[in-house]
PDB file of N, CA and C in Angstrom:
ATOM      1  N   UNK A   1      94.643  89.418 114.814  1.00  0.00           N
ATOM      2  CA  UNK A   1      93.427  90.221 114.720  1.00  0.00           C
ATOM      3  C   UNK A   1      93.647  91.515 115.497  1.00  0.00           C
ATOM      4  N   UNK A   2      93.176  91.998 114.932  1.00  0.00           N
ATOM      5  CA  UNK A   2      93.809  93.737 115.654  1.00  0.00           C
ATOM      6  C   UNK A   2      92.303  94.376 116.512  1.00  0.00           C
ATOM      7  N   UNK A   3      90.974  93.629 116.573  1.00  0.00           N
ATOM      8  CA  UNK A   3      90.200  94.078 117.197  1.00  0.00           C
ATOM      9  C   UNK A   3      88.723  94.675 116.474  1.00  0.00           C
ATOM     10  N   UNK A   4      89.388  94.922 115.270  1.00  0.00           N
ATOM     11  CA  UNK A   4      87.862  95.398 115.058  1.00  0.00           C
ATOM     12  C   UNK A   4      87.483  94.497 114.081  1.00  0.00           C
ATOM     13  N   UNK A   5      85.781  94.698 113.951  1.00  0.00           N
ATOM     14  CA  UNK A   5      85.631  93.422 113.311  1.00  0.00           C
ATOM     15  C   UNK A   5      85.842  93.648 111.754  1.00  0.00           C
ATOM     16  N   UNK A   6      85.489  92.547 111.413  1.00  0.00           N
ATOM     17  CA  UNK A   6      86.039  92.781 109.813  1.00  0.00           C
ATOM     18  C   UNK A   6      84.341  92.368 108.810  1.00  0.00           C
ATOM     19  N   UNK A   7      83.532  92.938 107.972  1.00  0.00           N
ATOM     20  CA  UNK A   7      82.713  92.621 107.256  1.00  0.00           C
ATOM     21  C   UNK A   7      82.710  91.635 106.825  1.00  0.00           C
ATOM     22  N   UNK A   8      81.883  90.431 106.474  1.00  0.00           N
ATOM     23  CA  UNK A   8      82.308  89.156 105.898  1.00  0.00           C
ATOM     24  C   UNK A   8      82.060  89.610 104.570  1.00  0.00           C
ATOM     25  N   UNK A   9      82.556  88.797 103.464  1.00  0.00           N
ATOM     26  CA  UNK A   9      82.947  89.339 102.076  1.00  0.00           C
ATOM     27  C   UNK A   9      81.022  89.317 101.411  1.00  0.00           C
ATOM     28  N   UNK A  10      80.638  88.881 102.237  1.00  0.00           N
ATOM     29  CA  UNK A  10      79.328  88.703 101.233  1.00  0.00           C
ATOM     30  C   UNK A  10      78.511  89.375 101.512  1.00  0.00           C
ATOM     31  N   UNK A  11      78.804  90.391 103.160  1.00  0.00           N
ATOM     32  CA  UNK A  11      78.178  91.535 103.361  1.00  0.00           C
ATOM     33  C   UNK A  11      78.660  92.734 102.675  1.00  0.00           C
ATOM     34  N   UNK A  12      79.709  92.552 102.336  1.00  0.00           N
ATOM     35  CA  UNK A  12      80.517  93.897 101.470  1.00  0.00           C
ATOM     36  C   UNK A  12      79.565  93.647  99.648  1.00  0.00           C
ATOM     37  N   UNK A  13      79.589  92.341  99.380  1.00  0.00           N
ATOM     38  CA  UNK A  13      79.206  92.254  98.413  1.00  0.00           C
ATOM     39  C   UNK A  13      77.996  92.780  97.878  1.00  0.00           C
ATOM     40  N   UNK A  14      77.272  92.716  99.039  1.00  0.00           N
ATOM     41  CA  UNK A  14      75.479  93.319  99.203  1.00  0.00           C
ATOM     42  C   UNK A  14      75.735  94.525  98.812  1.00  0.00           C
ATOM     43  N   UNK A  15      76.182  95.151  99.751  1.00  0.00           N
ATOM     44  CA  UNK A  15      76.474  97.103 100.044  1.00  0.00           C
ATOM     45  C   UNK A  15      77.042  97.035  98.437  1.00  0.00           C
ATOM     46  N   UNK A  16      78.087  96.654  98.132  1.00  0.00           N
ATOM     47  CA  UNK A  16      78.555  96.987  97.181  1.00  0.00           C
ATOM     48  C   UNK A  16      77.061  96.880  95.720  1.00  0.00           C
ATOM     49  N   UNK A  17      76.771  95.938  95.440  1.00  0.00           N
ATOM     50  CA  UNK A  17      75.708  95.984  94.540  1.00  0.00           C
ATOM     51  C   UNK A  17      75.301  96.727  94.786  1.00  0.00           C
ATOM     52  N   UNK A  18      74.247  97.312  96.270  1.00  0.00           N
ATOM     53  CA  UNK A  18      73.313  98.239  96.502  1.00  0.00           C
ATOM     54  C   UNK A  18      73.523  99.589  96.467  1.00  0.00           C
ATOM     55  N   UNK A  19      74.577 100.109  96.399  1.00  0.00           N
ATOM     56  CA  UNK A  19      75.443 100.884  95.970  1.00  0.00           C
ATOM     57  C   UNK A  19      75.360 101.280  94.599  1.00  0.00           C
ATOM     58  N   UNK A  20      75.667 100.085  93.829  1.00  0.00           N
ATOM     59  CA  UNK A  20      75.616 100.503  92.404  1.00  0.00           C
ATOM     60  C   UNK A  20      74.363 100.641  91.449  1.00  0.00           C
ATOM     61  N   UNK A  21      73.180 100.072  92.518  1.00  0.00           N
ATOM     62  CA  UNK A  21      71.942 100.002  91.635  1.00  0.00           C
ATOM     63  C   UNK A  21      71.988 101.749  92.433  1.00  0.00           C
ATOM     64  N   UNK A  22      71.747 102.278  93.760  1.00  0.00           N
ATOM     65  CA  UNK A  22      71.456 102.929  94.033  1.00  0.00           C
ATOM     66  C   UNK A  22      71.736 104.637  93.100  1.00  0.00           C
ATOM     67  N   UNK A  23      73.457 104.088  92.788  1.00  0.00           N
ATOM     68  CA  UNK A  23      73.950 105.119  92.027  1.00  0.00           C
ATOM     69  C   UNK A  23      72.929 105.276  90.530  1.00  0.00           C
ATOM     70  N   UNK A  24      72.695 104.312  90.192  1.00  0.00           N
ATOM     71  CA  UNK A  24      71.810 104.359  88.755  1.00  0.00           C
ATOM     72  C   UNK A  24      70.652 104.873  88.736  1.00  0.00           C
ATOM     73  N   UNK A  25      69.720 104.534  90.087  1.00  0.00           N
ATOM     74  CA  UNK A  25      68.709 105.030  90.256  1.00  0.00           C
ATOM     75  C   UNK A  25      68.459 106.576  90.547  1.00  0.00           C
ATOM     76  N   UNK A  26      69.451 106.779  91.151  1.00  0.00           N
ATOM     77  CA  UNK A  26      69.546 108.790  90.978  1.00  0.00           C
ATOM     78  C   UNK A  26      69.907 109.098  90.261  1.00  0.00           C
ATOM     79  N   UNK A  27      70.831 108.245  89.685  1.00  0.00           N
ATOM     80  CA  UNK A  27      71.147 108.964  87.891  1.00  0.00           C
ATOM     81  C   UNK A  27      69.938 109.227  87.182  1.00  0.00           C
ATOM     82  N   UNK A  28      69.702 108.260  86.947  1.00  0.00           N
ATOM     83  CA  UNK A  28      68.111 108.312  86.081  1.00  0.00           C
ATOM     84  C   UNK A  28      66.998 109.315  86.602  1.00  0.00           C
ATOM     85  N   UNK A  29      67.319 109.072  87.931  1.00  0.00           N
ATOM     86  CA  UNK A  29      66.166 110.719  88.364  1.00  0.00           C
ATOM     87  C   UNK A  29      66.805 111.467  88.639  1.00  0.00           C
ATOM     88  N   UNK A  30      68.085 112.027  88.074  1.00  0.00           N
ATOM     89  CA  UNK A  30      68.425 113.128  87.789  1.00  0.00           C
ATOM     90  C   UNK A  30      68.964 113.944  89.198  1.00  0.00           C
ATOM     91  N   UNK A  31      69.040 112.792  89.970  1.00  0.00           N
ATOM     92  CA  UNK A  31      69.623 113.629  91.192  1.00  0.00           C
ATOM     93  C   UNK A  31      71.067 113.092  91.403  1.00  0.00           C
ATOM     94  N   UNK A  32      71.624 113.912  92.779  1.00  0.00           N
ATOM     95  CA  UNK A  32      72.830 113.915  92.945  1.00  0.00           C
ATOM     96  C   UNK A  32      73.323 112.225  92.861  1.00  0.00           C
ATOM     97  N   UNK A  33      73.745 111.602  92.024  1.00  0.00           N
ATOM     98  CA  UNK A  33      74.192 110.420  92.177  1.00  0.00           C
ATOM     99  C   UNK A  33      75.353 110.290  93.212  1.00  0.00           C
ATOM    100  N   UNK A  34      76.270 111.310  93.166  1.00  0.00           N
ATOM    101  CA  UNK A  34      77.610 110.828  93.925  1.00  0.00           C
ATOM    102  C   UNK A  34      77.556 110.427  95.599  1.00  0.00           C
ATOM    103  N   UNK A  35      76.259 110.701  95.956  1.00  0.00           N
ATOM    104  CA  UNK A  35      76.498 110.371  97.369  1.00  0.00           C
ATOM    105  C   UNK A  35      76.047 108.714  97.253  1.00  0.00           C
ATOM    106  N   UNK A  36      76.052 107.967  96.120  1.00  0.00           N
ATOM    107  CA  UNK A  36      76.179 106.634  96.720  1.00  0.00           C
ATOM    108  C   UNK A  36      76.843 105.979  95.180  1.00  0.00           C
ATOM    109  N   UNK A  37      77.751 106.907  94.166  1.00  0.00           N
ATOM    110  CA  UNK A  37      78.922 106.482  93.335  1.00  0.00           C
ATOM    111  C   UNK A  37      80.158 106.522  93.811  1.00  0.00           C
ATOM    112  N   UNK A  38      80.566 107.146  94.209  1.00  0.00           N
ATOM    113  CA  UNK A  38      81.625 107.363  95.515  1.00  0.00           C
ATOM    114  C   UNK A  38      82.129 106.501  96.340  1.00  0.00           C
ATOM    115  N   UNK A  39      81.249 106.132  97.101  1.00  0.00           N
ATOM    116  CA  UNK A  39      81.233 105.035  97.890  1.00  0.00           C
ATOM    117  C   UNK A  39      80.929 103.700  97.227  1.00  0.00           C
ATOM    118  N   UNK A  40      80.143 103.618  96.505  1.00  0.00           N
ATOM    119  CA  UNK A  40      80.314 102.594  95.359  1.00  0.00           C
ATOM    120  C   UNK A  40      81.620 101.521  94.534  1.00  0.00           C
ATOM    121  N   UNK A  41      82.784 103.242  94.230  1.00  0.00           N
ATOM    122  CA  UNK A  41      84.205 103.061  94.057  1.00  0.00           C
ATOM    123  C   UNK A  41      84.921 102.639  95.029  1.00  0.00           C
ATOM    124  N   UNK A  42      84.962 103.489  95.780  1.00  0.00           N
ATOM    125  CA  UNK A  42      85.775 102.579  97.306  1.00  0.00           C
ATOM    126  C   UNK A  42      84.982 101.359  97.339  1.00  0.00           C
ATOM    127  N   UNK A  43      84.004 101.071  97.631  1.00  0.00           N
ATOM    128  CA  UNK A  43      83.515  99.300  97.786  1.00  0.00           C
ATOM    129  C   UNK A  43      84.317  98.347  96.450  1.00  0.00           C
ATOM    130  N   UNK A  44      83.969  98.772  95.681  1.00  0.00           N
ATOM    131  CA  UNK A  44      84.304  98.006  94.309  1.00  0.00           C
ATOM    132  C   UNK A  44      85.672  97.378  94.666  1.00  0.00           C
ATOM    133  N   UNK A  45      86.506  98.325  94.802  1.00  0.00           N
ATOM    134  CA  UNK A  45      87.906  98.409  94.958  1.00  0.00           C
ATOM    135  C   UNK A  45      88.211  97.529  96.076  1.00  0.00           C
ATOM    136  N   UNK A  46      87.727  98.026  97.198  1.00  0.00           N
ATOM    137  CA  UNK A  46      88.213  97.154  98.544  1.00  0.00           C
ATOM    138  C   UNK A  46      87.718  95.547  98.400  1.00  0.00           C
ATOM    139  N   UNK A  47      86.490  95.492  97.904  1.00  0.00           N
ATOM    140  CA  UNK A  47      86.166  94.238  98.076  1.00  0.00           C
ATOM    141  C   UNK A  47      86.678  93.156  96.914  1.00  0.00           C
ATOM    142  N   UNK A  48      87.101  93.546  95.581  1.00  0.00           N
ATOM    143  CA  UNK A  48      88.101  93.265  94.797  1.00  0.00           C
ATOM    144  C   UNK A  48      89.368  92.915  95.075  1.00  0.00           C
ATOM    145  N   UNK A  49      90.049  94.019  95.575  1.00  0.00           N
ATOM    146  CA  UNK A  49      90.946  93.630  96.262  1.00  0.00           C
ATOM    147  C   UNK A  49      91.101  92.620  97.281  1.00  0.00           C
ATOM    148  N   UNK A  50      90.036  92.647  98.046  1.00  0.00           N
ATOM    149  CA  UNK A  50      90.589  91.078  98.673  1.00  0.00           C
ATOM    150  C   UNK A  50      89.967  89.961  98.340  1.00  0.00           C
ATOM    151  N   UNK A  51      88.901  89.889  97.495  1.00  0.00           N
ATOM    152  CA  UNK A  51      88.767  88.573  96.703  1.00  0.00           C
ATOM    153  C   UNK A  51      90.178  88.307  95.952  1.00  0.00           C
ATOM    154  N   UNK A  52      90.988  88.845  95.233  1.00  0.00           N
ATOM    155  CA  UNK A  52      92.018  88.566  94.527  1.00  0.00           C
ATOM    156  C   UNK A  52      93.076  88.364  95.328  1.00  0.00           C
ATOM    157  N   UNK A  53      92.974  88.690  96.995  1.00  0.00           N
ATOM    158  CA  UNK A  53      94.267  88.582  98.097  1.00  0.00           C
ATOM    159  C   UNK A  53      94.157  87.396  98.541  1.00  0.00           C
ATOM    160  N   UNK A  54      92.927  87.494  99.436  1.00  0.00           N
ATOM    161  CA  UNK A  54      92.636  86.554 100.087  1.00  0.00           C
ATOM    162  C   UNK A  54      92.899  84.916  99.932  1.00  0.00           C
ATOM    163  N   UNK A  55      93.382  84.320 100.931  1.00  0.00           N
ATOM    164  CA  UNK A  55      93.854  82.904 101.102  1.00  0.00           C
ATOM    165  C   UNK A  55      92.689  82.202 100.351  1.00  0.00           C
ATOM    166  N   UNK A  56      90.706  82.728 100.694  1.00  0.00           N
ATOM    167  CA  UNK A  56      90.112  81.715 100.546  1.00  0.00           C
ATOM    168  C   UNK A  56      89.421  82.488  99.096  1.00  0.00           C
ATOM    169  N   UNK A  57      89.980  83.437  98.568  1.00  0.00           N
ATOM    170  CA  UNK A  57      89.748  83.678  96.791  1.00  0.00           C
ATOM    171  C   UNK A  57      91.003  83.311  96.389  1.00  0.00           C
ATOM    172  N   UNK A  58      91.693  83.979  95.495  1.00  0.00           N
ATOM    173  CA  UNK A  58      92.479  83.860  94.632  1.00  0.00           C
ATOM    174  C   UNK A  58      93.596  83.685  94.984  1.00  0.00           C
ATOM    175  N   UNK A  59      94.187  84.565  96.355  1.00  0.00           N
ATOM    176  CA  UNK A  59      95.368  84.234  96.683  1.00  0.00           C
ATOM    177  C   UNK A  59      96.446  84.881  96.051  1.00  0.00           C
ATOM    178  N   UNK A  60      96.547  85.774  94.950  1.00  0.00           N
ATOM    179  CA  UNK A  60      97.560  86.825  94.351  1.00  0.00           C
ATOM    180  C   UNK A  60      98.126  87.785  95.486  1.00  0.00           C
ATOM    181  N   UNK A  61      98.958  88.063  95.000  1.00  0.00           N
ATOM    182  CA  UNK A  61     100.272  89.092  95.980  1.00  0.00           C
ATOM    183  C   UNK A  61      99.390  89.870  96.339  1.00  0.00           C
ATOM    184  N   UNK A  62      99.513  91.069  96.952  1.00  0.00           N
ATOM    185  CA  UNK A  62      98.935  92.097  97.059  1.00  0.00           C
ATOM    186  C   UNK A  62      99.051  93.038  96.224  1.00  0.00           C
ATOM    187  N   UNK A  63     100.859  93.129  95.383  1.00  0.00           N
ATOM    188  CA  UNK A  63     100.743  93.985  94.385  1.00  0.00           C
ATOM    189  C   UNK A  63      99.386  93.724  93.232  1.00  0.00           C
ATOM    190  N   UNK A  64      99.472  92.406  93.195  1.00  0.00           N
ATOM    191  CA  UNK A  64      98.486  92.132  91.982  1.00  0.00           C
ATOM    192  C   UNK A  64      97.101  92.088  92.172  1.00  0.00           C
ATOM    193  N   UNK A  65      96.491  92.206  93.451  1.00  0.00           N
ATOM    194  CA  UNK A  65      95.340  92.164  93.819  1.00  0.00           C
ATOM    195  C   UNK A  65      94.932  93.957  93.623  1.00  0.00           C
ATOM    196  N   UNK A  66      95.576  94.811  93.842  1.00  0.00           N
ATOM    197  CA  UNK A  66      95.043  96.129  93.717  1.00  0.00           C
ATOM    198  C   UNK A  66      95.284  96.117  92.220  1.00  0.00           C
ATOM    199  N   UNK A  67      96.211  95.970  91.441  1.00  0.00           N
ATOM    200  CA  UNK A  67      95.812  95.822  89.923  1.00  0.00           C
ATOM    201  C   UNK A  67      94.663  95.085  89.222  1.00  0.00           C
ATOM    202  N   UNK A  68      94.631  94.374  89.840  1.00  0.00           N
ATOM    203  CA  UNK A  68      93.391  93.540  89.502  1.00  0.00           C
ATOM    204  C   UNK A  68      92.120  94.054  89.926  1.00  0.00           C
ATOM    205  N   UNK A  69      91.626  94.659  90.720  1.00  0.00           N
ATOM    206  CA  UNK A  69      90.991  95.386  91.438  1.00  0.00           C
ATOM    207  C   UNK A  69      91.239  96.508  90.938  1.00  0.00           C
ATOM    208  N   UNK A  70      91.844  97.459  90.403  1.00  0.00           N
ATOM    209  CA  UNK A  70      91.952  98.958  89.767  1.00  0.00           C
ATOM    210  C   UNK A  70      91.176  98.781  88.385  1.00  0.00           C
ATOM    211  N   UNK A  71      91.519  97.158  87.562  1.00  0.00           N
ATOM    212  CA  UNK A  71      91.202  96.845  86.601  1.00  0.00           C
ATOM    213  C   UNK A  71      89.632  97.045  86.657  1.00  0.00           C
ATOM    214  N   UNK A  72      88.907  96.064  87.555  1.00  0.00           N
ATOM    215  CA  UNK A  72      88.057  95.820  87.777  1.00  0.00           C
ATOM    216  C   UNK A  72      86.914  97.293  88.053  1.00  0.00           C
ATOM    217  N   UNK A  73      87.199  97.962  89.105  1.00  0.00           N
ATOM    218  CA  UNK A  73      87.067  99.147  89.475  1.00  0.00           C
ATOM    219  C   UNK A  73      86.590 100.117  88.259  1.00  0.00           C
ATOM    220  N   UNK A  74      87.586 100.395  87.342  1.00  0.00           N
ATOM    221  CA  UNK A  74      87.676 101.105  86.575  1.00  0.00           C
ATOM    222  C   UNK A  74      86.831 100.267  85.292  1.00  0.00           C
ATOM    223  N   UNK A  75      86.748  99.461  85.294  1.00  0.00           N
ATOM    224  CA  UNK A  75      85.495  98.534  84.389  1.00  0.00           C
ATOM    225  C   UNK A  75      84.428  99.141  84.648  1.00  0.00           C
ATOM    226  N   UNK A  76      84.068  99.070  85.791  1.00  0.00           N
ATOM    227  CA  UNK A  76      82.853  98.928  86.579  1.00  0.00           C
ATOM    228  C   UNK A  76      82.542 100.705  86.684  1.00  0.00           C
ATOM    229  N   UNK A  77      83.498 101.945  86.720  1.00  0.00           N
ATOM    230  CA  UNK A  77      82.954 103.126  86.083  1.00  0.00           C
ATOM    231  C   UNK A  77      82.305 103.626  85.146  1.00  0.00           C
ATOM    232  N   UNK A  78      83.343 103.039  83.945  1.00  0.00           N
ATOM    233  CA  UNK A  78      82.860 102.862  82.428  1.00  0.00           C
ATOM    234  C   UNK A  78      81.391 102.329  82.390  1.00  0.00           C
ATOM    235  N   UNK A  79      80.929 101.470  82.730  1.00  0.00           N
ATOM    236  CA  UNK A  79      79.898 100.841  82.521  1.00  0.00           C
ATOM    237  C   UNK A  79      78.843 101.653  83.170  1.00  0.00           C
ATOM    238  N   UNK A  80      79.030 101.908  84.285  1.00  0.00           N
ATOM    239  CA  UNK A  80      78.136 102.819  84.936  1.00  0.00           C
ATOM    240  C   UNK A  80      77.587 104.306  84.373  1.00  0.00           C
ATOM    241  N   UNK A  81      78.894 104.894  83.412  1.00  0.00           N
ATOM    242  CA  UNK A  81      79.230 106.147  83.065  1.00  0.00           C
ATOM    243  C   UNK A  81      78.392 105.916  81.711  1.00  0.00           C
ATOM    244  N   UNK A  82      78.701 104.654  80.607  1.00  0.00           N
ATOM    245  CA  UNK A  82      77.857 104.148  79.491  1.00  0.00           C
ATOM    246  C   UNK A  82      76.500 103.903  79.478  1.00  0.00           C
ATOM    247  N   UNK A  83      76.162 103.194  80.827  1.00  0.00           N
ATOM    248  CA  UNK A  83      74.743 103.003  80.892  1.00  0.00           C
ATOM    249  C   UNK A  83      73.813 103.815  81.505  1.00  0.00           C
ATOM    250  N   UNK A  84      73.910 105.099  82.174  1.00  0.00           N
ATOM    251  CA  UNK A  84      73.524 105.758  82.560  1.00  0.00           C
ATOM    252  C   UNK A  84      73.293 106.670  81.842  1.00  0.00           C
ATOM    253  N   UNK A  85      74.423 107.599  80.724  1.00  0.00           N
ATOM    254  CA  UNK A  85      74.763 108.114  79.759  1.00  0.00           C
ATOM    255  C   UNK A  85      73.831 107.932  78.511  1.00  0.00           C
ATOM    256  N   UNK A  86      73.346 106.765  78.206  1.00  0.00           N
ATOM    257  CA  UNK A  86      72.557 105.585  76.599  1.00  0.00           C
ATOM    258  C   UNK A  86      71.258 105.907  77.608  1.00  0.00           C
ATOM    259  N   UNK A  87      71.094 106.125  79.025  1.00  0.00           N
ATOM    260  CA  UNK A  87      69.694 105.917  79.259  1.00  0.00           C
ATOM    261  C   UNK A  87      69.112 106.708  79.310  1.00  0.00           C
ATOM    262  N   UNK A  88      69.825 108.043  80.123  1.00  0.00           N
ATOM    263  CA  UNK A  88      69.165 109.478  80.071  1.00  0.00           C
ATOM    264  C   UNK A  88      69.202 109.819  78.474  1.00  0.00           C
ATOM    265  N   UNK A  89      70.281 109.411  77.578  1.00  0.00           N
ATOM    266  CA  UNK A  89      69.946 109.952  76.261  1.00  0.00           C
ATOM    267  C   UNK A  89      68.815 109.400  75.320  1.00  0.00           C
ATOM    268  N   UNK A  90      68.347 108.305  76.102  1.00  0.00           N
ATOM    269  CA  UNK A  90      67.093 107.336  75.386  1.00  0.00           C
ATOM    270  C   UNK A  90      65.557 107.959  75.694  1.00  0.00           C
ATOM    271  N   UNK A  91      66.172 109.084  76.962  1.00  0.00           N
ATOM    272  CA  UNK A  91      64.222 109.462  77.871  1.00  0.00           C
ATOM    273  C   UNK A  91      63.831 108.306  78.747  1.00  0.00           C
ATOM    274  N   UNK A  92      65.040 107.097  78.902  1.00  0.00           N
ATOM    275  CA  UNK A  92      64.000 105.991  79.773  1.00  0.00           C
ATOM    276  C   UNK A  92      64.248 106.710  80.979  1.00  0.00           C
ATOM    277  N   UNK A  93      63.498 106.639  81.686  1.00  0.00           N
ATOM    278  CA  UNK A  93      62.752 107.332  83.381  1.00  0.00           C
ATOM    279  C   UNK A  93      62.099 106.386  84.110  1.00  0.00           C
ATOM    280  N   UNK A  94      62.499 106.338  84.761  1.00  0.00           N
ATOM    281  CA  UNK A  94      62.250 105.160  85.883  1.00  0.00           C
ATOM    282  C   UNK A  94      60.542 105.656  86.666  1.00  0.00           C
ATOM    283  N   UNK A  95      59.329 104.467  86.647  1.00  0.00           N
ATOM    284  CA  UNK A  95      58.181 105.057  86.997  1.00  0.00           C
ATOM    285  C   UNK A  95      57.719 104.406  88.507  1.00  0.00           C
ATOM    286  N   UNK A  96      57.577 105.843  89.298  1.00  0.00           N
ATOM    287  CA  UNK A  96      57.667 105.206  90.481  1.00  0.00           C
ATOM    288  C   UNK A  96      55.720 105.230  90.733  1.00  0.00           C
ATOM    289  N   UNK A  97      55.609 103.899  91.330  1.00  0.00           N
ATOM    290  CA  UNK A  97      54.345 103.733  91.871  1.00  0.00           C
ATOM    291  C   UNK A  97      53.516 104.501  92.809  1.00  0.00           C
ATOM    292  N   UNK A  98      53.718 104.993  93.983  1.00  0.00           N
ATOM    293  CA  UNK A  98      53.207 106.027  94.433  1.00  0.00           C
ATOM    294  C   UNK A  98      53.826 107.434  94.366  1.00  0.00           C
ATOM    295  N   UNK A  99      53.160 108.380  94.617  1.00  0.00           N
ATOM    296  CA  UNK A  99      53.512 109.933  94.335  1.00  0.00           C
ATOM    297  C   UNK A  99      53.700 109.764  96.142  1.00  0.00           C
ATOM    298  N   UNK A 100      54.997 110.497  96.362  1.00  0.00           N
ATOM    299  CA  UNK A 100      55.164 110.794  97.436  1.00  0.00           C
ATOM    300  C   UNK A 100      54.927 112.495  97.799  1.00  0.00           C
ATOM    301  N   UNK A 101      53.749 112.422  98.736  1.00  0.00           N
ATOM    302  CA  UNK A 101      53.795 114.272  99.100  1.00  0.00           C
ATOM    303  C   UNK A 101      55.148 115.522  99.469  1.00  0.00           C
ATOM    304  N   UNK A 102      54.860 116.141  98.964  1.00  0.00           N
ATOM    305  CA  UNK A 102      55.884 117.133  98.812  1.00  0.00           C
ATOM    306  C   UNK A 102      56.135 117.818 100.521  1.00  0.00           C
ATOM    307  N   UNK A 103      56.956 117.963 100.869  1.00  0.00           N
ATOM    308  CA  UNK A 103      57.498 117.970 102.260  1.00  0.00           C
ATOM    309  C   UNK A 103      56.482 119.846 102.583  1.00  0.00           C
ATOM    310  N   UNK A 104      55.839 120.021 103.463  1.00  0.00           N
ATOM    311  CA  UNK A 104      54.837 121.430 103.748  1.00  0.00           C
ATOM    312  C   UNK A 104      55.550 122.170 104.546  1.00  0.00           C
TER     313      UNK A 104
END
């Protein structure tokens, strides 16, 4: 152990989802998505990667865990890039319940 701590995989897993709904949800309102697609990719990736390394997932080499994980990764763009893409081109708009006041 080299000292620092390490995330347990199911806290990465959280961030990582929350991440990806988060990215969708500014997509759809039309704002800057990349400050939480970005980070989204790096999560995807890292936490892929060691489900496919790791002794207590899969256990593949390491070469094959970042392939597997690039695979994955790059799935998981596409889909994001498709469904975001089909939704703004549909007009669906996400309806938020309260009106928040405009900053004075």
């Amino acid at each position: 152990m080299n000292g620092l701590a390490e995330p347990l995989p199911s806290n990465r897993s959280k961030a990582l989802i929350a991440l990806w709904v988060g990215a969708i949800y500014l997509g759809l309102q039309r704002k800057p998505h990349w400050v939480a697609t970005l980070p989204a990719i790096f999560m995807t990736m890292v936490t892929f990667t060691y489900i496919l390394n790791a002794p207590i997932g899969f256990g593949l080499s390491m070469n094959l865990s970042y392939l597997g994980a690039g695979l994955v990764t790059t799935a998981a763009i596409v889909a994001f890039a498709y469904t975001l893409r089909k939704r703004l081109a549909g007009g669906i708009e996400i309806e938020v319940d309260e009106k928040v006041p405009a900053a004075s």
